[in-house]
PDB file of N, CA and C in Angstrom:
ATOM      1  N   UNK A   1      -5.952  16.595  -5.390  1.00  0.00           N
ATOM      2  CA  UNK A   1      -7.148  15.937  -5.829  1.00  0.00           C
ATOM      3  C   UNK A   1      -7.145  14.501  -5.302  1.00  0.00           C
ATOM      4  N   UNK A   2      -8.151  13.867  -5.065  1.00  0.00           N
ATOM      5  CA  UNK A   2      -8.398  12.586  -4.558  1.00  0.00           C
ATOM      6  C   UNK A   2      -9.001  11.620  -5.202  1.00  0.00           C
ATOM      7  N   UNK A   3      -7.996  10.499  -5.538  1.00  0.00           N
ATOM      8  CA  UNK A   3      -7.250   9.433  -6.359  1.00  0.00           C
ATOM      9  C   UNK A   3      -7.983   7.889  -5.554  1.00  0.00           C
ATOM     10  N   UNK A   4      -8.748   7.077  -6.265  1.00  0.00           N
ATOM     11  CA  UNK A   4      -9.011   5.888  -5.513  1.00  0.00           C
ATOM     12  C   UNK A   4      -7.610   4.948  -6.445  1.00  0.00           C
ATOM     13  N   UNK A   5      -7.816   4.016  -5.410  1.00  0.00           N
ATOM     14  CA  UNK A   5      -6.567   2.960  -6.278  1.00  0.00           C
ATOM     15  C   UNK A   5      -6.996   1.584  -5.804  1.00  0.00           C
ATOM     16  N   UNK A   6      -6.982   0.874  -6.858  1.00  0.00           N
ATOM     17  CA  UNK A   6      -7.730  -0.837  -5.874  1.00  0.00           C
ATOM     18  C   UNK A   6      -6.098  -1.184  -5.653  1.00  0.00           C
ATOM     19  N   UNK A   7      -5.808  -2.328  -4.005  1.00  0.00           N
ATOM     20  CA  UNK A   7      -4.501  -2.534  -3.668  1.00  0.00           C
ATOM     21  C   UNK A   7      -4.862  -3.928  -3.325  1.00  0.00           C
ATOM     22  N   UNK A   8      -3.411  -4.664  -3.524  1.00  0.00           N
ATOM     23  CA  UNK A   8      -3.082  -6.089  -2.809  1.00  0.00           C
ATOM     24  C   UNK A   8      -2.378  -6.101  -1.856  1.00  0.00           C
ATOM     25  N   UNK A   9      -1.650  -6.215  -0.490  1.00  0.00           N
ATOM     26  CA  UNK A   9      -0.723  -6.557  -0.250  1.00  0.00           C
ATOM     27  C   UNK A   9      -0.821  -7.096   1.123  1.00  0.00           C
ATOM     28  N   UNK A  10       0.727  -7.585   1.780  1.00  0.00           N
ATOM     29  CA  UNK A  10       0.847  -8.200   2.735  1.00  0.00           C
ATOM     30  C   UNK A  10       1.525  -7.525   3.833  1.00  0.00           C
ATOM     31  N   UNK A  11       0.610  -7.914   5.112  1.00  0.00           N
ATOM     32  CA  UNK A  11       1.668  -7.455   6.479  1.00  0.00           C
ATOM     33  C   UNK A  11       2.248  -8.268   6.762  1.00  0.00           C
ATOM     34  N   UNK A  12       3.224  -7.945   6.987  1.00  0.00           N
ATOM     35  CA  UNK A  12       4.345  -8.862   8.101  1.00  0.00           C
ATOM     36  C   UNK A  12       4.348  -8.717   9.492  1.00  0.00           C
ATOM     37  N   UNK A  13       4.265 -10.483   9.889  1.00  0.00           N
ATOM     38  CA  UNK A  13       4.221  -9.993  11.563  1.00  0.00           C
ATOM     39  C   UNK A  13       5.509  -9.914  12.569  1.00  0.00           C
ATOM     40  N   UNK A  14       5.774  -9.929  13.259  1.00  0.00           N
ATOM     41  CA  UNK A  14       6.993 -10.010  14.136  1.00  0.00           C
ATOM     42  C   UNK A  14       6.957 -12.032  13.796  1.00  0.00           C
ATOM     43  N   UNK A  15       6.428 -12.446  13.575  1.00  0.00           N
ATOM     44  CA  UNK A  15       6.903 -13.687  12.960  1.00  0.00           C
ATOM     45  C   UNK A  15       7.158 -14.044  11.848  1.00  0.00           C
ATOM     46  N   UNK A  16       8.545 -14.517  11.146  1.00  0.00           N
ATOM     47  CA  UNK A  16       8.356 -14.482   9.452  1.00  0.00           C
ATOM     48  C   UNK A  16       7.476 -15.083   8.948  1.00  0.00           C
ATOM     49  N   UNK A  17       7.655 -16.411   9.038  1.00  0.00           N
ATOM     50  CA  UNK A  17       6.483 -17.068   7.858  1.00  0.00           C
ATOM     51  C   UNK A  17       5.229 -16.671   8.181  1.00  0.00           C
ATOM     52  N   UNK A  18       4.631 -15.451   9.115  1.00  0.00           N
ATOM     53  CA  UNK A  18       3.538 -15.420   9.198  1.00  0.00           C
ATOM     54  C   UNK A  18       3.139 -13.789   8.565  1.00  0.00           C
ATOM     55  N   UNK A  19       2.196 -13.672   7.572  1.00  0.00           N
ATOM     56  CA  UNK A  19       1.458 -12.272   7.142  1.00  0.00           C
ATOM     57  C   UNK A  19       0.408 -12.518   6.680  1.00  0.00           C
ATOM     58  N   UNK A  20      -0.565 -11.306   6.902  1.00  0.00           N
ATOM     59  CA  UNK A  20      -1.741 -10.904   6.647  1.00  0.00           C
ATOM     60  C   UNK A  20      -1.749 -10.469   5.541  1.00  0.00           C
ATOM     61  N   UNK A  21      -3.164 -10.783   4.368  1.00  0.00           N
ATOM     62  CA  UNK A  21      -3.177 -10.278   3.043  1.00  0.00           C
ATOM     63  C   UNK A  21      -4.714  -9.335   3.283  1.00  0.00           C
ATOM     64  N   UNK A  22      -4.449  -8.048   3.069  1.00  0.00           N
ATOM     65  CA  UNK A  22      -5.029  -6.931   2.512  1.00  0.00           C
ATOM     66  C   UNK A  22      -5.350  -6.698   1.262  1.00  0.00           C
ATOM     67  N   UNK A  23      -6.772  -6.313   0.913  1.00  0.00           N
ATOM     68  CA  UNK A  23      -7.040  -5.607  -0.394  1.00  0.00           C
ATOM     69  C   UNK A  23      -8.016  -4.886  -0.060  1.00  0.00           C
ATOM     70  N   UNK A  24      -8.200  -4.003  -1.219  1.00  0.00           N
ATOM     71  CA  UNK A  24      -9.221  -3.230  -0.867  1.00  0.00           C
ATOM     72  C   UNK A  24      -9.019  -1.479  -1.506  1.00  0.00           C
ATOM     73  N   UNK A  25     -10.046  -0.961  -1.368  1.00  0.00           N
ATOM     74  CA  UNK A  25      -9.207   0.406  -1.889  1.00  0.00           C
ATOM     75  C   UNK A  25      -8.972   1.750  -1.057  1.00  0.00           C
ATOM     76  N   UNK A  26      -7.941   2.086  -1.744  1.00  0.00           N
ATOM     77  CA  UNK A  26      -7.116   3.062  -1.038  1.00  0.00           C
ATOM     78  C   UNK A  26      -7.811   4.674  -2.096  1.00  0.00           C
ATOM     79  N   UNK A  27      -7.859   5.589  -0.981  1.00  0.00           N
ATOM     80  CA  UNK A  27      -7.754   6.867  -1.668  1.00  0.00           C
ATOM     81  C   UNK A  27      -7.010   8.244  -0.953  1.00  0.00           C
ATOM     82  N   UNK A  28      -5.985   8.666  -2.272  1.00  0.00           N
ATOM     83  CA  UNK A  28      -4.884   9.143  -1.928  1.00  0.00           C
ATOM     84  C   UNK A  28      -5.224  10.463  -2.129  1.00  0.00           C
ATOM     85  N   UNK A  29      -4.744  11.825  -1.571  1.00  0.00           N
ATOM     86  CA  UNK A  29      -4.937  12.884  -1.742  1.00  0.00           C
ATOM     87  C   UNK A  29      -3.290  13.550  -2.486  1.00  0.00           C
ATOM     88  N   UNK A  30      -3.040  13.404  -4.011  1.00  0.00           N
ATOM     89  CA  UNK A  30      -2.244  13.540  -4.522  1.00  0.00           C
ATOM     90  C   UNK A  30      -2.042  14.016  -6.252  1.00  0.00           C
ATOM     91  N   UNK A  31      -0.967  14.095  -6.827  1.00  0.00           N
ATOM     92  CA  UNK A  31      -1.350  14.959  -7.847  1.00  0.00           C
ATOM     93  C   UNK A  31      -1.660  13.899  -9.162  1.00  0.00           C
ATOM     94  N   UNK A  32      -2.696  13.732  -9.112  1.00  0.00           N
ATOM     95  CA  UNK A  32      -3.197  12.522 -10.548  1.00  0.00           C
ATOM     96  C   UNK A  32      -2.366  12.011 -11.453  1.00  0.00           C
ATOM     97  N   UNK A  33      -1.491  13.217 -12.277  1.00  0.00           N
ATOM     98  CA  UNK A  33      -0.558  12.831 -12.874  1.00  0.00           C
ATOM     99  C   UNK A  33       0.775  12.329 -12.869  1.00  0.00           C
ATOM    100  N   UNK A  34       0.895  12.274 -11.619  1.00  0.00           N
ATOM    101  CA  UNK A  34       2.093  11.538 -11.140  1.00  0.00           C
ATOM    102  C   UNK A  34       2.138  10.553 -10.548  1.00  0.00           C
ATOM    103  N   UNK A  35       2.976   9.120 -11.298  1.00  0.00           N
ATOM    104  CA  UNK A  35       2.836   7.874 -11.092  1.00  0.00           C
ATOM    105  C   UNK A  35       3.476   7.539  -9.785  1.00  0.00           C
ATOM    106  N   UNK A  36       2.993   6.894  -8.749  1.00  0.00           N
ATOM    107  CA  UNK A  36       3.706   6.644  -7.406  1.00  0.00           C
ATOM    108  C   UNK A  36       4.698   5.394  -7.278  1.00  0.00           C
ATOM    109  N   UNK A  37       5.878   5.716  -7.104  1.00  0.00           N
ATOM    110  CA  UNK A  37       6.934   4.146  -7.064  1.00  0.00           C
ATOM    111  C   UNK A  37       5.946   3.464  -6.484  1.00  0.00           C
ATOM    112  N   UNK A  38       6.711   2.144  -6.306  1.00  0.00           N
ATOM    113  CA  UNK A  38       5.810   0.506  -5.345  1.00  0.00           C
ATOM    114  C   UNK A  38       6.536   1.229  -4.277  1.00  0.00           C
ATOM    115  N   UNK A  39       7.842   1.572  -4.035  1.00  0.00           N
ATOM    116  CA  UNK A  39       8.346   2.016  -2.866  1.00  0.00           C
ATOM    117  C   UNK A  39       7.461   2.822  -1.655  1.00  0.00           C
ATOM    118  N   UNK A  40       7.059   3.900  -2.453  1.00  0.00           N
ATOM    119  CA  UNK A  40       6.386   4.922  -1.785  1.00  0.00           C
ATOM    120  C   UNK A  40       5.284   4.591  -1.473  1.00  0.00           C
ATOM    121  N   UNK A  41       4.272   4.243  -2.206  1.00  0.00           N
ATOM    122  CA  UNK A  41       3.154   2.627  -1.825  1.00  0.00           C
ATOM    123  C   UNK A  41       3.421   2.297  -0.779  1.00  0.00           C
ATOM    124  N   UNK A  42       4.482   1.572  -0.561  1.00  0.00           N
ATOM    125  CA  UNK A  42       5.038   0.675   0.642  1.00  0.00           C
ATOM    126  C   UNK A  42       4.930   1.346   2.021  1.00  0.00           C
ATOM    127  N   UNK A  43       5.544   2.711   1.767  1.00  0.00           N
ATOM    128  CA  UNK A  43       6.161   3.828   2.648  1.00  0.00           C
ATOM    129  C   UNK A  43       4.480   4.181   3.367  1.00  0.00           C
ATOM    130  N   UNK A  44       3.379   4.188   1.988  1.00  0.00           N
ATOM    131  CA  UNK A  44       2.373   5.134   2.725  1.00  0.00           C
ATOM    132  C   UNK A  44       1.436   4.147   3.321  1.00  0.00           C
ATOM    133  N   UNK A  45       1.719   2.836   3.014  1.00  0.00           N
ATOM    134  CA  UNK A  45       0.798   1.603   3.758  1.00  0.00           C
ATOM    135  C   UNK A  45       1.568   1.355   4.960  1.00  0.00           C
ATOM    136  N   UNK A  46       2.448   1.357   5.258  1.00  0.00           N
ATOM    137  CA  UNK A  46       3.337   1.538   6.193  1.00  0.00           C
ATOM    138  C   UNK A  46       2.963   2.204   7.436  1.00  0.00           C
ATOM    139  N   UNK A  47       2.870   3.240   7.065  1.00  0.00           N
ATOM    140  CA  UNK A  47       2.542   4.279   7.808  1.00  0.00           C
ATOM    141  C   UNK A  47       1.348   4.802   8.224  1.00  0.00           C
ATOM    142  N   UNK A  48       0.582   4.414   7.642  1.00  0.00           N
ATOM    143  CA  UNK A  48      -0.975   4.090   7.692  1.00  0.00           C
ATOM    144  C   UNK A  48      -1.099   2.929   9.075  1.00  0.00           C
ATOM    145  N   UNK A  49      -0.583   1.994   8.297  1.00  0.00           N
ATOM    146  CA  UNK A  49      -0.160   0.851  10.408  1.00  0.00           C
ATOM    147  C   UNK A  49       0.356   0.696  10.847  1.00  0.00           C
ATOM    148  N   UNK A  50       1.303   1.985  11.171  1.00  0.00           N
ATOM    149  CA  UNK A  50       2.172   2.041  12.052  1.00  0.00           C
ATOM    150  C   UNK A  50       3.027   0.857  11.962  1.00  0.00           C
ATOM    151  N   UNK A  51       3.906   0.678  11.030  1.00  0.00           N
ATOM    152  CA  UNK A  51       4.166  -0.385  10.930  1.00  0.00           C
ATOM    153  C   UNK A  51       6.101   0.137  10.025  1.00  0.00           C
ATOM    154  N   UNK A  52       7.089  -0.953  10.366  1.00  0.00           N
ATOM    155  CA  UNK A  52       8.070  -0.357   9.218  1.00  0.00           C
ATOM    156  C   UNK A  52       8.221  -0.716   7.920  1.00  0.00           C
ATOM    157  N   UNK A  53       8.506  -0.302   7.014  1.00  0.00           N
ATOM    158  CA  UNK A  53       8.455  -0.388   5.690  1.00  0.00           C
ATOM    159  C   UNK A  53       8.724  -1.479   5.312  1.00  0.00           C
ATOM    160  N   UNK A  54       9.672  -2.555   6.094  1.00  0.00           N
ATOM    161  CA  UNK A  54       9.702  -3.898   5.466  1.00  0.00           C
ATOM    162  C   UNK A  54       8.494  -4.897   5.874  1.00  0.00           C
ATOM    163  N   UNK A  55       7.855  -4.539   6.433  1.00  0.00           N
ATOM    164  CA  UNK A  55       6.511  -5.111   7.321  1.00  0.00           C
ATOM    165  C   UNK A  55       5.849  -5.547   5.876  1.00  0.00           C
ATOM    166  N   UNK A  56       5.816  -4.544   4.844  1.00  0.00           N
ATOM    167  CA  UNK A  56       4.593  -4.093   3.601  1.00  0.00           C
ATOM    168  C   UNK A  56       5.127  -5.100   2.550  1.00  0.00           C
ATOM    169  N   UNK A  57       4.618  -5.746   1.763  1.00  0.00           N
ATOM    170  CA  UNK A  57       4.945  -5.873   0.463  1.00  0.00           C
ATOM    171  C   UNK A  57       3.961  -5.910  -0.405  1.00  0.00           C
ATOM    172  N   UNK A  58       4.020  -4.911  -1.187  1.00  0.00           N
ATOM    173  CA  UNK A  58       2.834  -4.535  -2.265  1.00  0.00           C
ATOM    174  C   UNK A  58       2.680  -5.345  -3.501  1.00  0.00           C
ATOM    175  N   UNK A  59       1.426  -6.122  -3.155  1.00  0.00           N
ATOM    176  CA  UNK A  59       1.349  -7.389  -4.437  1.00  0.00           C
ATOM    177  C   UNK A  59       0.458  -6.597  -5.491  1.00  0.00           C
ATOM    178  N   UNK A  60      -0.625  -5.704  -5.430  1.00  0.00           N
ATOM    179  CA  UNK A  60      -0.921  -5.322  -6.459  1.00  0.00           C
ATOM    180  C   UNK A  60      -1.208  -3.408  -6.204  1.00  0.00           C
ATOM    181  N   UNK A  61      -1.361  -2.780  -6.909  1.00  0.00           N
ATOM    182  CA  UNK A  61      -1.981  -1.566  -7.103  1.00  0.00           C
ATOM    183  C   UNK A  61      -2.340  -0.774  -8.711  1.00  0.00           C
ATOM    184  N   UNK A  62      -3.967  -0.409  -8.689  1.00  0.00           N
ATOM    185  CA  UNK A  62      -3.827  -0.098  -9.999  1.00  0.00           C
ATOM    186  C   UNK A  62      -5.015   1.382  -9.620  1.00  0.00           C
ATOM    187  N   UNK A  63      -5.403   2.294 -10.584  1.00  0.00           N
ATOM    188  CA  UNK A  63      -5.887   3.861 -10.633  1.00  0.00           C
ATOM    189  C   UNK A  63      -7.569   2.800 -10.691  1.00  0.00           C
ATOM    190  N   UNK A  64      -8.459   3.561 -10.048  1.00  0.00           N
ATOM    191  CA  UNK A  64      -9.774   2.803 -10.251  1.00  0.00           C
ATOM    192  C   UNK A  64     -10.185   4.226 -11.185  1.00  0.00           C
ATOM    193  N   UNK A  65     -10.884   4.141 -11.885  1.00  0.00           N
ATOM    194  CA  UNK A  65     -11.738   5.435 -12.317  1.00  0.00           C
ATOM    195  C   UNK A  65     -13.026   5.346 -12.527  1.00  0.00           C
TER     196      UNK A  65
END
């Protein structure tokens, strides 16, 4: 089933002190009742831009309904 979620977070660039802040909402095709780590968050924004998992750091995420 398909899940909207409002999100915060930041990319990292190949330069440290420098990242991009993202928000906006995300919708996940997953099972409603199961709460997603920040990890896995991380993992699926990640991967979404081609990007590696330490790139991400997830400042907010919450269920929109």
């Amino acid at each position: 089933m398909l899940a909207k979620y409002y999100t915060r977070f930041l990319l990292r660039s190949a330069e440290e002190e420098y990242a991009d802040e993202y928000s906006g909402v995300v919708e996940l095709n997953h099972d409603n009742g199961r709460l997603l780590d920040p990890t896995e968050i991380e993992a699926l924004l990640a991967d979404n831009f081609q990007r590696e998992i330490e790139d991400v750091e997830l400042l907010n995420w919450s269920r929109l309904h």
